[in-house]
Protein backbone atom coordinates (compact mmCIF):
# COMPACT_ATOMS: atom_id res chain seq x y z
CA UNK A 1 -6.60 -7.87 -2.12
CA UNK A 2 -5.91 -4.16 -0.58
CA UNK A 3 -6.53 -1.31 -2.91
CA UNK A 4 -6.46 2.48 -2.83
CA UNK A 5 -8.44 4.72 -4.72
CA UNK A 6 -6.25 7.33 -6.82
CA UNK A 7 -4.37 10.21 -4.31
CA UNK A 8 -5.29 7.78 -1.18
CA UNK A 9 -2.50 6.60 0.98
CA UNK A 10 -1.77 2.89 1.96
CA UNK A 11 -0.18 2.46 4.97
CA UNK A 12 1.51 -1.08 6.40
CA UNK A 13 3.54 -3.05 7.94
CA UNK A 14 4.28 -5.99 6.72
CA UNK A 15 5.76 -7.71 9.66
CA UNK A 16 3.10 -7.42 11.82
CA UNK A 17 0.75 -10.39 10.45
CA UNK A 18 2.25 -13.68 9.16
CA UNK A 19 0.80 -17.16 8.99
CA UNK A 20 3.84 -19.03 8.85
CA UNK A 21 4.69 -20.98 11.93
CA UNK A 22 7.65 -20.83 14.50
CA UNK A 23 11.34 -20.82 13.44
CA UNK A 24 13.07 -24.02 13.24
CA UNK A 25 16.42 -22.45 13.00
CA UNK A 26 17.85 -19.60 15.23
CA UNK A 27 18.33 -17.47 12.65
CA UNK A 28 16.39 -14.13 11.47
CA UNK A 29 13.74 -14.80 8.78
CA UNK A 30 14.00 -13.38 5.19
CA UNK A 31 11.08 -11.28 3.83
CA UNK A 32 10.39 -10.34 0.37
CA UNK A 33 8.36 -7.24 0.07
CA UNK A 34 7.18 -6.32 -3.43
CA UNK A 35 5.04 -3.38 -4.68
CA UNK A 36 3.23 -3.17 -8.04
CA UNK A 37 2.21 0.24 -9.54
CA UNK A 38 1.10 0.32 -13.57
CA UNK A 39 3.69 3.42 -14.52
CA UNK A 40 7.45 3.91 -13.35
CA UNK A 41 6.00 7.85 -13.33
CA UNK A 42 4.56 9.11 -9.96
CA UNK A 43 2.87 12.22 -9.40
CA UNK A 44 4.04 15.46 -7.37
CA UNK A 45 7.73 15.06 -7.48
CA UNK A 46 8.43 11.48 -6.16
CA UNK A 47 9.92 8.93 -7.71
CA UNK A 48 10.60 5.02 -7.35
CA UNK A 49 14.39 4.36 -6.02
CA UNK A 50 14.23 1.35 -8.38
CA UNK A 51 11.42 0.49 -11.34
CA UNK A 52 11.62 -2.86 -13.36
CA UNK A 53 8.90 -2.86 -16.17
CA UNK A 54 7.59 -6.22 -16.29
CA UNK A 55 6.85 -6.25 -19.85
């Protein structure tokens, strides 16, 4: 696990590493990228374009 200390900055891309193994199909791969904060408020003027509480 990756984590930032409050005000830090967390850059990635998530394509770059993978562990899964060659396509069997010619066809483009599906990712699913998720990202997890604990409030749908952020600070200094930016917002989330979509929040789903999980609770």
């Amino acid at each position: 696990m990756l984590t930032c200390a409050a005000g830090r900055v967390l850059l990635m891309r998530p394509l770059l590493m993978h562990a899964s193994g060659h396509a069997t199909e010619p066809a483009h791969r599906r990712i699913v990228h998720l990202e997890c904060a604990a409030d749908a408020e952020l600070p200094d003027g930016f917002a989330w374009r979509w929040f789903a509480p999980l609770s």
